[in-house]
N, C-alpha and C. Protein backbone atom coordinates (compact mmCIF):
# COMPACT_ATOMS: atom_id res chain seq x y z
N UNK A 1 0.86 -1.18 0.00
CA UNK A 1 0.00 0.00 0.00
C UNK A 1 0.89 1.22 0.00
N UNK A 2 0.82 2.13 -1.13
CA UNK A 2 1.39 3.29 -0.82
C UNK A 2 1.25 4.15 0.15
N UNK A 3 1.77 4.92 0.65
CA UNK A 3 1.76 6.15 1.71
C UNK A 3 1.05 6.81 1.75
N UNK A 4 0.75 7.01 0.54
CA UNK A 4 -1.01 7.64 0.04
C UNK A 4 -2.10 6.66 0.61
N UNK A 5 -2.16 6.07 -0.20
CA UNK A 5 -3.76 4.92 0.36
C UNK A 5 -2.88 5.09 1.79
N UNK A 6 -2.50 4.80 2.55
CA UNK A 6 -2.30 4.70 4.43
C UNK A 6 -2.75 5.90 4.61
N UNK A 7 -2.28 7.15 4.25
CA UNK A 7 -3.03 8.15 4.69
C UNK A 7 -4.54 8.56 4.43
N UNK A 8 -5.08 8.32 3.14
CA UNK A 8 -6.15 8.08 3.03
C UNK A 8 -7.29 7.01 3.57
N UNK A 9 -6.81 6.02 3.99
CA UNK A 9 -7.44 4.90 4.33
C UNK A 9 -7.66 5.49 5.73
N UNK A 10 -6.69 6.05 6.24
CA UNK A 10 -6.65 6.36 7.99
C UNK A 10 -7.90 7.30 7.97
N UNK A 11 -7.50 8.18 7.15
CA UNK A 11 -8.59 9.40 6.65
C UNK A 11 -10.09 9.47 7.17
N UNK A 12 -10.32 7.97 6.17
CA UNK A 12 -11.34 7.74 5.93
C UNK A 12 -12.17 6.88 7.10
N UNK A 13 -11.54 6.10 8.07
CA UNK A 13 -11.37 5.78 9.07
C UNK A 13 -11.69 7.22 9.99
N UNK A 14 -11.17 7.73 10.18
CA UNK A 14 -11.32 8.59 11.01
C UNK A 14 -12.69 9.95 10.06
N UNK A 15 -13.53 9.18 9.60
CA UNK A 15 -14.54 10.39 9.09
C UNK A 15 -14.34 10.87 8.32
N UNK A 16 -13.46 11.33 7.27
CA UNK A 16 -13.13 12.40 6.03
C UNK A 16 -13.48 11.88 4.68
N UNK A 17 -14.65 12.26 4.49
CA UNK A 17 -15.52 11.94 3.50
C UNK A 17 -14.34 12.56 1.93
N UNK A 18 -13.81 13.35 2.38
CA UNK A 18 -12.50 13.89 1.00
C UNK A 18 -11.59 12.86 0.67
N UNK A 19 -11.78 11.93 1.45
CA UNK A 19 -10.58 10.77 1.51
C UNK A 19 -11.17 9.65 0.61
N UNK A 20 -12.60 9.50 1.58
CA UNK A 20 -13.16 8.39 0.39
C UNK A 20 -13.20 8.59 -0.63
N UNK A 21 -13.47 9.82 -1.07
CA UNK A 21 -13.76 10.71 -2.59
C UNK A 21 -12.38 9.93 -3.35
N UNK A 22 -11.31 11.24 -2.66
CA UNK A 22 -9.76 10.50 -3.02
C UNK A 22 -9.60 9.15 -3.26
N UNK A 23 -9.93 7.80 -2.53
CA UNK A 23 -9.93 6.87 -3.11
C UNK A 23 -10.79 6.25 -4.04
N UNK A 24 -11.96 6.86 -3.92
CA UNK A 24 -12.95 6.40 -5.04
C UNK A 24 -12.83 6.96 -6.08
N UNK A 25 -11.96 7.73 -6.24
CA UNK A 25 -11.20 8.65 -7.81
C UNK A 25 -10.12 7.24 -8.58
N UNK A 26 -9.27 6.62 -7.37
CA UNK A 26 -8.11 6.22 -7.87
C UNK A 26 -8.65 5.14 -8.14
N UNK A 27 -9.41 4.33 -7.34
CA UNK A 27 -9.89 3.21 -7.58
C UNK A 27 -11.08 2.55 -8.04
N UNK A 28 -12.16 3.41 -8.66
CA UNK A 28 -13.82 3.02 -8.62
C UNK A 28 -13.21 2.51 -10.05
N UNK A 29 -12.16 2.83 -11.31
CA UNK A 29 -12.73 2.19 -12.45
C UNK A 29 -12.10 0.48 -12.40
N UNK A 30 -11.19 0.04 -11.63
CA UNK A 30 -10.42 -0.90 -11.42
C UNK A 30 -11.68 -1.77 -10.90
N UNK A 31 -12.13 -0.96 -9.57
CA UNK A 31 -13.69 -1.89 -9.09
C UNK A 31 -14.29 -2.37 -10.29
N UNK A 32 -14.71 -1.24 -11.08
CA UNK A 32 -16.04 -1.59 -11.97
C UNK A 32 -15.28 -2.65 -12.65
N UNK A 33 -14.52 -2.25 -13.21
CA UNK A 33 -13.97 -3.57 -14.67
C UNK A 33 -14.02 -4.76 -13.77
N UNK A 34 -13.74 -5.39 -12.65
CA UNK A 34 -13.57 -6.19 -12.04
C UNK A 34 -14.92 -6.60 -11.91
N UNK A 35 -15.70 -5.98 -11.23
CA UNK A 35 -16.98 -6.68 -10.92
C UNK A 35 -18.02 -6.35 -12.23
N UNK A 36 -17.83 -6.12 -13.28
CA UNK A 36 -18.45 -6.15 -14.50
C UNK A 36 -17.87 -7.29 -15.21
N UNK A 37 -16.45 -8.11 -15.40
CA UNK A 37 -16.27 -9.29 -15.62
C UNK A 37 -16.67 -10.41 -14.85
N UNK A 38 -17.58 -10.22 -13.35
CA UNK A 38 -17.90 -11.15 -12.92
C UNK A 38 -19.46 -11.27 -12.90
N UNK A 39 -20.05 -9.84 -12.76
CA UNK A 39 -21.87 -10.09 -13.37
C UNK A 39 -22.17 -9.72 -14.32
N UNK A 40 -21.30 -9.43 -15.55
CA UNK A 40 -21.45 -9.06 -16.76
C UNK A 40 -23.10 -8.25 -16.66
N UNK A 41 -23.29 -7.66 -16.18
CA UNK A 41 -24.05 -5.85 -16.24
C UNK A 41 -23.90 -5.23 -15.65
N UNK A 42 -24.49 -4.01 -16.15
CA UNK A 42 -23.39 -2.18 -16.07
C UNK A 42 -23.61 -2.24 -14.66
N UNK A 43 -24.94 -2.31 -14.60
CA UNK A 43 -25.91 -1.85 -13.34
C UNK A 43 -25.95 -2.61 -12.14
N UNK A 44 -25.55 -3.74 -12.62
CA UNK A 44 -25.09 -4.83 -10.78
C UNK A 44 -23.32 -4.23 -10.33
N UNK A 45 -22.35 -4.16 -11.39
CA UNK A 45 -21.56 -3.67 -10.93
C UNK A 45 -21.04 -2.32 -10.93
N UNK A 46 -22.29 -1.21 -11.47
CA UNK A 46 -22.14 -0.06 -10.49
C UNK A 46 -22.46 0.00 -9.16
N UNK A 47 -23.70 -1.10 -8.67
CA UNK A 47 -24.35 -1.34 -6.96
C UNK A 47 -22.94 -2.45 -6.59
N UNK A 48 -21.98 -2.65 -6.93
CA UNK A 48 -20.92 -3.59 -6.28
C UNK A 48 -20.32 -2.00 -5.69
N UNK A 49 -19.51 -1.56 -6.72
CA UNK A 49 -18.99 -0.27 -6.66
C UNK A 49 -18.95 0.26 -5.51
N UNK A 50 -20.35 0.51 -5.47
CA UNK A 50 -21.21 1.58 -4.49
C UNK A 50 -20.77 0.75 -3.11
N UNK A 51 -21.15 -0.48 -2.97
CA UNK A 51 -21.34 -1.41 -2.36
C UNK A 51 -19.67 -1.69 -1.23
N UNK A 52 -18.93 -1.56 -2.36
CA UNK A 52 -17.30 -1.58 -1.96
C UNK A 52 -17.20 -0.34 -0.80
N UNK A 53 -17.20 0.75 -1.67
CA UNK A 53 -16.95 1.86 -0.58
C UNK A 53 -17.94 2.45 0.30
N UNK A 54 -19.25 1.69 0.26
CA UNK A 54 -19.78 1.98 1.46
C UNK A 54 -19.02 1.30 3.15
N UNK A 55 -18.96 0.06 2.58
CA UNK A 55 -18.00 -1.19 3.37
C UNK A 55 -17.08 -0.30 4.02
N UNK A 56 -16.19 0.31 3.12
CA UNK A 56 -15.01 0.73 3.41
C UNK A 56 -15.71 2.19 4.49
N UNK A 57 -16.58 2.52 4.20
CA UNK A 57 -16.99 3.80 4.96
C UNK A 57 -17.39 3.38 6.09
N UNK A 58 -18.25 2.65 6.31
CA UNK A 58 -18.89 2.17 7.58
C UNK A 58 -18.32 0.98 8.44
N UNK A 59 -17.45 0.44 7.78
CA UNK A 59 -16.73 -0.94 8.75
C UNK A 59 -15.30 -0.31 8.60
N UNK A 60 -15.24 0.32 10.33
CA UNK A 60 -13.66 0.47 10.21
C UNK A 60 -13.02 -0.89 10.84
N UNK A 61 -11.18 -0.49 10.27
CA UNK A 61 -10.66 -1.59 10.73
C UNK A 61 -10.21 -2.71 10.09
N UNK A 62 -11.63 -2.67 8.53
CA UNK A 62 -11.14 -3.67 7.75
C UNK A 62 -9.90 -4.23 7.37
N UNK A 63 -9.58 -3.78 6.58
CA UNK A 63 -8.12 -3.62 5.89
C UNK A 63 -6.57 -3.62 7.16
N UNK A 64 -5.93 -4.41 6.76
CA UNK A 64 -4.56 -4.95 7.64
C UNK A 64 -2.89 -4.63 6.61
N UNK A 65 -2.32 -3.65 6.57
CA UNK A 65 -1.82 -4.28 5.96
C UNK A 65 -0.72 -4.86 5.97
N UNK A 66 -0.72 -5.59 7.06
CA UNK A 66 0.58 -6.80 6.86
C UNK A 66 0.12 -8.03 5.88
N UNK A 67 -1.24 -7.94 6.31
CA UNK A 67 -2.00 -8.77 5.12
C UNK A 67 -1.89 -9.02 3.49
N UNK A 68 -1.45 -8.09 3.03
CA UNK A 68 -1.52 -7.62 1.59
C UNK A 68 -1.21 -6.10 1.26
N UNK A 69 -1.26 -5.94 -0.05
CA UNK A 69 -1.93 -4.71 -0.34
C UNK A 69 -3.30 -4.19 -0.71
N UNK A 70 -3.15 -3.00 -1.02
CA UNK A 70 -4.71 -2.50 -0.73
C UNK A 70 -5.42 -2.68 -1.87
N UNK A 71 -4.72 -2.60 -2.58
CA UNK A 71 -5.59 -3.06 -4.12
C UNK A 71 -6.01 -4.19 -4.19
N UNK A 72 -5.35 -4.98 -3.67
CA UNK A 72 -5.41 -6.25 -3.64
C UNK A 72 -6.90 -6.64 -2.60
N UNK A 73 -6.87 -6.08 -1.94
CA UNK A 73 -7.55 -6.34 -0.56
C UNK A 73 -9.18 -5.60 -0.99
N UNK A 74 -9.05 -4.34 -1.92
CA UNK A 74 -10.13 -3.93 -2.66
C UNK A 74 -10.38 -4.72 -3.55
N UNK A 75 -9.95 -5.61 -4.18
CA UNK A 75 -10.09 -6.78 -5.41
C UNK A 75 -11.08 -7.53 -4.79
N UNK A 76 -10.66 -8.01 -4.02
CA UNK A 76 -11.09 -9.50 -2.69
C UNK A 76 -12.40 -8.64 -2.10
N UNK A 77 -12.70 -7.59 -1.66
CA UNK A 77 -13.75 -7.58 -1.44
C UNK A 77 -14.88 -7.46 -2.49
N UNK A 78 -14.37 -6.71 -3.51
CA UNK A 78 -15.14 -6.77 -4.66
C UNK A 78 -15.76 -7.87 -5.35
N UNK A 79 -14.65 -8.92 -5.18
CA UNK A 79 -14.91 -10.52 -5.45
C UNK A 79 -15.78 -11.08 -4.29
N UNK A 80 -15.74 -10.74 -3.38
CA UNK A 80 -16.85 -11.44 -2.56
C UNK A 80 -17.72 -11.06 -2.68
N UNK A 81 -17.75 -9.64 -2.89
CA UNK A 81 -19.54 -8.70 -2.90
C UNK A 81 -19.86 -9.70 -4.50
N UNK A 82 -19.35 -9.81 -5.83
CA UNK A 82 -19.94 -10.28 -6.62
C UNK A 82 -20.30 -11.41 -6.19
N UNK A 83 -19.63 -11.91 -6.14
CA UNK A 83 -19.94 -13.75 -5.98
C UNK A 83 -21.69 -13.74 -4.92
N UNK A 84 -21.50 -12.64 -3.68
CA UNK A 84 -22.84 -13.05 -3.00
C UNK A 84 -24.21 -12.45 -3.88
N UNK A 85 -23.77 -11.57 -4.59
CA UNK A 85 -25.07 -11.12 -4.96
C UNK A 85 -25.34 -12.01 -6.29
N UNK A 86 -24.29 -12.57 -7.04
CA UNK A 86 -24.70 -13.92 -8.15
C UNK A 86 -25.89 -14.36 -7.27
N UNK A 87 -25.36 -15.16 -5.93
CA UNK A 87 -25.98 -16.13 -5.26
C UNK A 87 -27.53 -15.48 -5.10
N UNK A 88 -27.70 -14.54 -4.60
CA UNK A 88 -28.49 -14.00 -4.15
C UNK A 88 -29.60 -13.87 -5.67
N UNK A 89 -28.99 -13.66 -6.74
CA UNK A 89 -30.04 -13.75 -7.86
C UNK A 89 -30.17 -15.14 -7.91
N UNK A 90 -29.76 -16.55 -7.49
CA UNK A 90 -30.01 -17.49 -7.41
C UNK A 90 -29.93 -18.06 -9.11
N UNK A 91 -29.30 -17.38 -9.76
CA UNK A 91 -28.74 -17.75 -11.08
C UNK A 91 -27.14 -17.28 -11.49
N UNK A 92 -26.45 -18.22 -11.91
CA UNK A 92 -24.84 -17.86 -11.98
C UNK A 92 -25.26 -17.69 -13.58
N UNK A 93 -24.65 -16.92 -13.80
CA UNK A 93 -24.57 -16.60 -14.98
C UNK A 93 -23.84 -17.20 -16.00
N UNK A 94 -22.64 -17.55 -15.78
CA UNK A 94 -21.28 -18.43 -16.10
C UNK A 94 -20.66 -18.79 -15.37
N UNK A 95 -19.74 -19.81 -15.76
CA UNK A 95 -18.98 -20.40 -14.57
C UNK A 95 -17.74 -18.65 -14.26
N UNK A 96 -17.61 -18.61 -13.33
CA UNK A 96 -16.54 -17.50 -12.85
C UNK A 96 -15.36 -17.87 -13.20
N UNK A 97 -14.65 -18.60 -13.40
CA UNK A 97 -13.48 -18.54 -13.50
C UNK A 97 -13.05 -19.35 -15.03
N UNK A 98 -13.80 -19.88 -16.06
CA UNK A 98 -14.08 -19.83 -17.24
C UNK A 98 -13.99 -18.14 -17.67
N UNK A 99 -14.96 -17.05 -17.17
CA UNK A 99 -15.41 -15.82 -18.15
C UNK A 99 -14.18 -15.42 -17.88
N UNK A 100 -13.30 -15.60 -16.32
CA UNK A 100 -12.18 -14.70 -15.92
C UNK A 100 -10.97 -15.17 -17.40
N UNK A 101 -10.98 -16.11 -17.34
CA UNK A 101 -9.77 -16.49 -18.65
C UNK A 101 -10.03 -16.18 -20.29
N UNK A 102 -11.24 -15.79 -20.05
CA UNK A 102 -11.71 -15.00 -21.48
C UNK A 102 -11.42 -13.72 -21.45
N UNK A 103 -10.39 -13.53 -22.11
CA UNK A 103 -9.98 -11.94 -22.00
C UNK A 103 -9.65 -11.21 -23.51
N UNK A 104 -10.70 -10.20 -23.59
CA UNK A 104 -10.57 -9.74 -25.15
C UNK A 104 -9.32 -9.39 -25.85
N UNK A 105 -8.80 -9.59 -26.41
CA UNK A 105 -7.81 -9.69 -27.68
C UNK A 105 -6.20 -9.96 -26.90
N UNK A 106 -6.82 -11.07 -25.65
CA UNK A 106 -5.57 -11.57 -25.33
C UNK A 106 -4.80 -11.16 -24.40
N UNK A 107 -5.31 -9.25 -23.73
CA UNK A 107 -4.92 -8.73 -22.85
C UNK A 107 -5.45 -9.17 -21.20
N UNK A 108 -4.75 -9.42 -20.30
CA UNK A 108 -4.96 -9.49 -18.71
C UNK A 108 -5.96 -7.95 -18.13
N UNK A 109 -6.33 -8.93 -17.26
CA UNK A 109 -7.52 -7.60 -16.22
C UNK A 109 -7.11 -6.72 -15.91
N UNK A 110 -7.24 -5.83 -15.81
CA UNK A 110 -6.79 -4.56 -15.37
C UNK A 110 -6.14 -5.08 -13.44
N UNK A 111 -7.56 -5.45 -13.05
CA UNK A 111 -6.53 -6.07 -12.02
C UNK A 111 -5.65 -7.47 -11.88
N UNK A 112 -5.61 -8.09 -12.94
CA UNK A 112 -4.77 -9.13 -12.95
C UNK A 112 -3.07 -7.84 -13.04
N UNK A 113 -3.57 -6.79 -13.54
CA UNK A 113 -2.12 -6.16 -14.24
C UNK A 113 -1.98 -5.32 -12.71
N UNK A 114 -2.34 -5.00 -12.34
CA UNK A 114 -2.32 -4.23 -10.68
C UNK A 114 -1.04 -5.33 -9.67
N UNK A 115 -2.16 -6.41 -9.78
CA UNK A 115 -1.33 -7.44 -8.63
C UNK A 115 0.06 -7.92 -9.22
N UNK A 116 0.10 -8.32 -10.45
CA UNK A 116 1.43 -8.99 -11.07
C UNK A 116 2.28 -7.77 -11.37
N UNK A 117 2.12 -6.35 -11.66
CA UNK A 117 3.42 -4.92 -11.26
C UNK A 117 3.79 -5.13 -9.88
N UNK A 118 2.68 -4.88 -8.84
CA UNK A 118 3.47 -5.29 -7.88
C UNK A 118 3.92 -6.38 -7.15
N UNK A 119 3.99 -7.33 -7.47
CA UNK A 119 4.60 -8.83 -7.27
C UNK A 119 5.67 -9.08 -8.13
N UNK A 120 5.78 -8.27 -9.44
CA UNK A 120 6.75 -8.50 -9.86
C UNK A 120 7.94 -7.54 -9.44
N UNK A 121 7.76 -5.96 -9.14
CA UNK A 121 8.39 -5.36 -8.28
C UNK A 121 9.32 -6.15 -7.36
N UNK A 122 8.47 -7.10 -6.66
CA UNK A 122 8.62 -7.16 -5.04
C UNK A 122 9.95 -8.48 -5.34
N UNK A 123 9.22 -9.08 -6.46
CA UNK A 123 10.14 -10.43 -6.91
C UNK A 123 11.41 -10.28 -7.49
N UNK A 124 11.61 -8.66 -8.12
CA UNK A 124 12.77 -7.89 -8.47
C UNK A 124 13.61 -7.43 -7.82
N UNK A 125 12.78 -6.73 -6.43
CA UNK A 125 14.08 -6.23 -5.70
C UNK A 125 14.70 -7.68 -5.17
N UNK A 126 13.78 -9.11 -4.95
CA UNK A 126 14.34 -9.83 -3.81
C UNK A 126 15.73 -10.69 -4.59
N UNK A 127 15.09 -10.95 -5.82
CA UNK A 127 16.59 -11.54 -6.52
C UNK A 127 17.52 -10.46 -6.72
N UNK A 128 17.53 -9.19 -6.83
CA UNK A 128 19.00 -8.03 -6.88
C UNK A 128 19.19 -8.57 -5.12
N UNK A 129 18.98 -9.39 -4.60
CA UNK A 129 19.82 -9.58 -3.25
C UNK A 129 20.12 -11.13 -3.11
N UNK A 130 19.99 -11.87 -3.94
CA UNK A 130 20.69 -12.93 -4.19
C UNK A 130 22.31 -12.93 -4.76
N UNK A 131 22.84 -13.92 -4.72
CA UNK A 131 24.02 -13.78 -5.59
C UNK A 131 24.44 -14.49 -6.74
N UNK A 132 25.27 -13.85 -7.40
CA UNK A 132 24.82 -13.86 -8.70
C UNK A 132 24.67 -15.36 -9.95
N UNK A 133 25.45 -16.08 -9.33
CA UNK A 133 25.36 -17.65 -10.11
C UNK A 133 23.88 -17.84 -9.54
N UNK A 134 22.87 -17.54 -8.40
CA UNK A 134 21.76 -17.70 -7.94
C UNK A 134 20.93 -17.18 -8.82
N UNK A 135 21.12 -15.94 -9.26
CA UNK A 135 20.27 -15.10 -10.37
C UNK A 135 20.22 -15.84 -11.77
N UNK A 136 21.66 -15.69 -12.03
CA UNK A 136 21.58 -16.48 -13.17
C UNK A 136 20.82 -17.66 -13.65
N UNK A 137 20.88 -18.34 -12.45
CA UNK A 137 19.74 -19.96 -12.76
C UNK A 137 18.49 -19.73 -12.78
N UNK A 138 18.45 -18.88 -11.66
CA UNK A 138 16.42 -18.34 -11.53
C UNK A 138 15.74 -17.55 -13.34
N UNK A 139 17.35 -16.62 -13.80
CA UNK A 139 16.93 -16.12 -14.91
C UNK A 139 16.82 -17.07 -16.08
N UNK A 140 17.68 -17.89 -16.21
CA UNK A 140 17.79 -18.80 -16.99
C UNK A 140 16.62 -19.91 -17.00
N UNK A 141 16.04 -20.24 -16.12
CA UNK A 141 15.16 -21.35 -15.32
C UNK A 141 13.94 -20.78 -15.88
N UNK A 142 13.33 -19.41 -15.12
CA UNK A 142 12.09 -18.82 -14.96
C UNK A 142 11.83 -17.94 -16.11
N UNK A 143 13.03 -17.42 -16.61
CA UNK A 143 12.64 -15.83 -17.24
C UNK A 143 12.81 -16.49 -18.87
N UNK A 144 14.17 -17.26 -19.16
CA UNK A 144 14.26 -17.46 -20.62
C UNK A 144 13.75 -19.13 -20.47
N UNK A 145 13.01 -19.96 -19.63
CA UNK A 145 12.36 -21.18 -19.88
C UNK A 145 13.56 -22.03 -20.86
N UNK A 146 14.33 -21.70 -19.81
CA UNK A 146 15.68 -22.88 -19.82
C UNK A 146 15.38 -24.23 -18.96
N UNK A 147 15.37 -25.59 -19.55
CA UNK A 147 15.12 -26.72 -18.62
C UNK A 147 16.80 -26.65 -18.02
N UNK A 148 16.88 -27.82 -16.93
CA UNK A 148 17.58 -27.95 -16.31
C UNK A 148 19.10 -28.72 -17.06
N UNK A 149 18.77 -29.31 -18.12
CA UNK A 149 19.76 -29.91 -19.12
C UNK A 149 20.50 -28.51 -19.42
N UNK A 150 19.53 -27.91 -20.00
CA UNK A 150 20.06 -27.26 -21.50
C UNK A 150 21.27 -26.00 -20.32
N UNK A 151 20.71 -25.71 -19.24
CA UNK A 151 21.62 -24.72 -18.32
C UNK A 151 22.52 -25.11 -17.88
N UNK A 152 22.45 -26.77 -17.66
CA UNK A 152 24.19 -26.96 -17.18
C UNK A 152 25.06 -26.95 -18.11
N UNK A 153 24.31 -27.57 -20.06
CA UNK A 153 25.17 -27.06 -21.15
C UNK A 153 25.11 -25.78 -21.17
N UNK A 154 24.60 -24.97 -21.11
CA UNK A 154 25.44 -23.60 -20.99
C UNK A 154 25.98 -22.75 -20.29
N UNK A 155 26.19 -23.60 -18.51
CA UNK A 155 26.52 -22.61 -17.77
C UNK A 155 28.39 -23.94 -17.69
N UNK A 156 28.38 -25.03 -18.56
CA UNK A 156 29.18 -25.91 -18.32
C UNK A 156 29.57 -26.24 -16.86
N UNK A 157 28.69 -26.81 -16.35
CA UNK A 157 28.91 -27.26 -15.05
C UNK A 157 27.44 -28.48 -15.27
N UNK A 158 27.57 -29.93 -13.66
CA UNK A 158 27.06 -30.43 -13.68
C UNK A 158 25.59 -30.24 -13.53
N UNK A 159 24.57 -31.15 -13.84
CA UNK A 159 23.13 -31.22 -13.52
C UNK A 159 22.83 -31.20 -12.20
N UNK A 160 23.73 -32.00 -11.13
CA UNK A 160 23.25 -31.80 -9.46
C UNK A 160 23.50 -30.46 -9.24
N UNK A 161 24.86 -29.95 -9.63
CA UNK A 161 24.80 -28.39 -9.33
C UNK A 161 23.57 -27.57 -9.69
N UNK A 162 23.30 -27.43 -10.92
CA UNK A 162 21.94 -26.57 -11.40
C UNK A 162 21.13 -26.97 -10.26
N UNK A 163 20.54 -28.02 -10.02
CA UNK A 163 19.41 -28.24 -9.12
C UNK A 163 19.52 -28.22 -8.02
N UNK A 164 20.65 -28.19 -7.19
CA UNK A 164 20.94 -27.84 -6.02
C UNK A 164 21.24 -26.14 -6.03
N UNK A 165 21.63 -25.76 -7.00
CA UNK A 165 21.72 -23.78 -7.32
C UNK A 165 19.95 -23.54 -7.03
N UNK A 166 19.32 -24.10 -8.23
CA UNK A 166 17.88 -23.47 -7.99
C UNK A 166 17.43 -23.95 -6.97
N UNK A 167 17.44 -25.31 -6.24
CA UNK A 167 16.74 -25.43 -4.94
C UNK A 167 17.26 -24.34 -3.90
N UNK A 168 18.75 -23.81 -3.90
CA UNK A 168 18.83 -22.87 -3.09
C UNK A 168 18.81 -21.82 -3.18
N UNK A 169 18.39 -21.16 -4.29
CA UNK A 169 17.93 -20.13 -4.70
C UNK A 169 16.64 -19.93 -4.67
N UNK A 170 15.89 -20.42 -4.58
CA UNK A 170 14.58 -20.65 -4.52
C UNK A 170 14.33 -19.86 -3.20
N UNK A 171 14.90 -20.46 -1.90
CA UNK A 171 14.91 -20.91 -0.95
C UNK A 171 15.42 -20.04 -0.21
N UNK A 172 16.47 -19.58 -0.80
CA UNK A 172 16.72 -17.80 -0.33
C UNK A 172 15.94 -16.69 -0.71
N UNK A 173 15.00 -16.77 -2.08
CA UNK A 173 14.41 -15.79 -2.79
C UNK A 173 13.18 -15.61 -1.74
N UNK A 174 12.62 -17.02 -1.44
CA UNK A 174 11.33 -16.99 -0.50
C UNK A 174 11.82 -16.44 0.84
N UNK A 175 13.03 -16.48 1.68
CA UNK A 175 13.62 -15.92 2.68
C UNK A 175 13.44 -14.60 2.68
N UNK A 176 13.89 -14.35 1.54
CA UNK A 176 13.98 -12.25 1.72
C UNK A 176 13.00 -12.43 1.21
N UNK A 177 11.94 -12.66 0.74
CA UNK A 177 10.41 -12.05 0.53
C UNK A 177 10.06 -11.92 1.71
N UNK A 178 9.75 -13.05 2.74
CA UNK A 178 9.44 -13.11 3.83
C UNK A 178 9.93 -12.43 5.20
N UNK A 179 10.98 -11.96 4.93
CA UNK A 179 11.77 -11.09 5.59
C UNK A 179 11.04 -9.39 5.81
N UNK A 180 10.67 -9.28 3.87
CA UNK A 180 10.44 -7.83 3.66
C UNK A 180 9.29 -7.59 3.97
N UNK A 181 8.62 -8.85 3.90
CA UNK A 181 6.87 -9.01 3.95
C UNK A 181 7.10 -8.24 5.95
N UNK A 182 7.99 -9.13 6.85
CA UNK A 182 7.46 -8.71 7.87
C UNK A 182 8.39 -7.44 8.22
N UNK A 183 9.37 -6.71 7.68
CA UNK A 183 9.88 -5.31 7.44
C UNK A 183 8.57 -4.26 7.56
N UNK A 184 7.96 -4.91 6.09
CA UNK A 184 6.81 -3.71 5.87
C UNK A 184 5.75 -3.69 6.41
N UNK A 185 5.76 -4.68 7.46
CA UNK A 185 4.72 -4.58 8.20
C UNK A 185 4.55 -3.19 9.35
């Protein structure tokens, strides 16, 4: 969560209707696209919308964020408000997670693209703190979809090495995530 949403979120928490405004500027079109791919009409997910930042107005406290981030955490409620009011029309419209993988001309959700900038951020700074034969395998492995053969022919070294490099690279990468996760708490 940026420094912004914390100050705004507190804001809003504490009564300042300018705050909700402020976040319902940055965030109401991210809502809508989100909960318009899950009840496919205008008009159920403008009442999600609505629905989101009333939540956020009247239930303080919600939001944690050692938990996540806030976008993230506005996603998830948005996804629950759809899903209950499907129920509540007592007709699903489509399966949910079929329409979610239908994505017009091939592009990701607006919030699929929210969560994976910042996860990929987070997954960036943690390998610039690995070292560097560690990077190399993760890049080679993950980024250019190198199998485990073809990297020991090109890093000329054995196959137990590669797999003992990425098992411990792995293994450090999840370390400093987890590290920063409870930093930024």
């Amino acid at each position: 969560m940026s420094d912004v949403d914390i100050i705004l979120y507190e804001q809003v928490e504490d009564g300042q209707r300018e705050a909700l405004e402020a976040l319902y500027d940055k965030y109401h079109k991210l809502i809508f696209s989100f909960a318009y791919r899950m009840v496919k009409n205008k008009e159920l997910a403008e009442e999600i919308v609505q629905e989101v930042f009333i939540k956020i107005w009247t239930k303080k406290g919600l939001y944690q964020a050692e938990k996540g981030k806030f976008s993230s955490w506005l996603l998830t409620i948005t996804r629950n408000l759809s899903i209950d009011l499907i129920r509540k029309q007592k007709e699903v419209p489509y399966e949910l997670q079929e329409e979610r993988e239908k994505v017009p001309d091939g592009q990701p959700l607006p919030e699929d693209l929210t969560i994976w900038k910042e996860k990929r951020a987070e997954i960036n700074q943690a390998l610039a703190e690995l070292k560097e034969n560690q990077q190399q395998i993760i890049q080679l492995f993950y980024f250019q979809s190198c199998t485990q053969v073809q990297i020991a022919t090109k890093l000329d070294i054995p196959l137990g090495t590669v797999k003992g490099r990425l098992r411990l690279a792995l293994k450090h990468l999840k370390d400093i995530m987890v590290e920063r996760r409870k930093y930024d708490e």
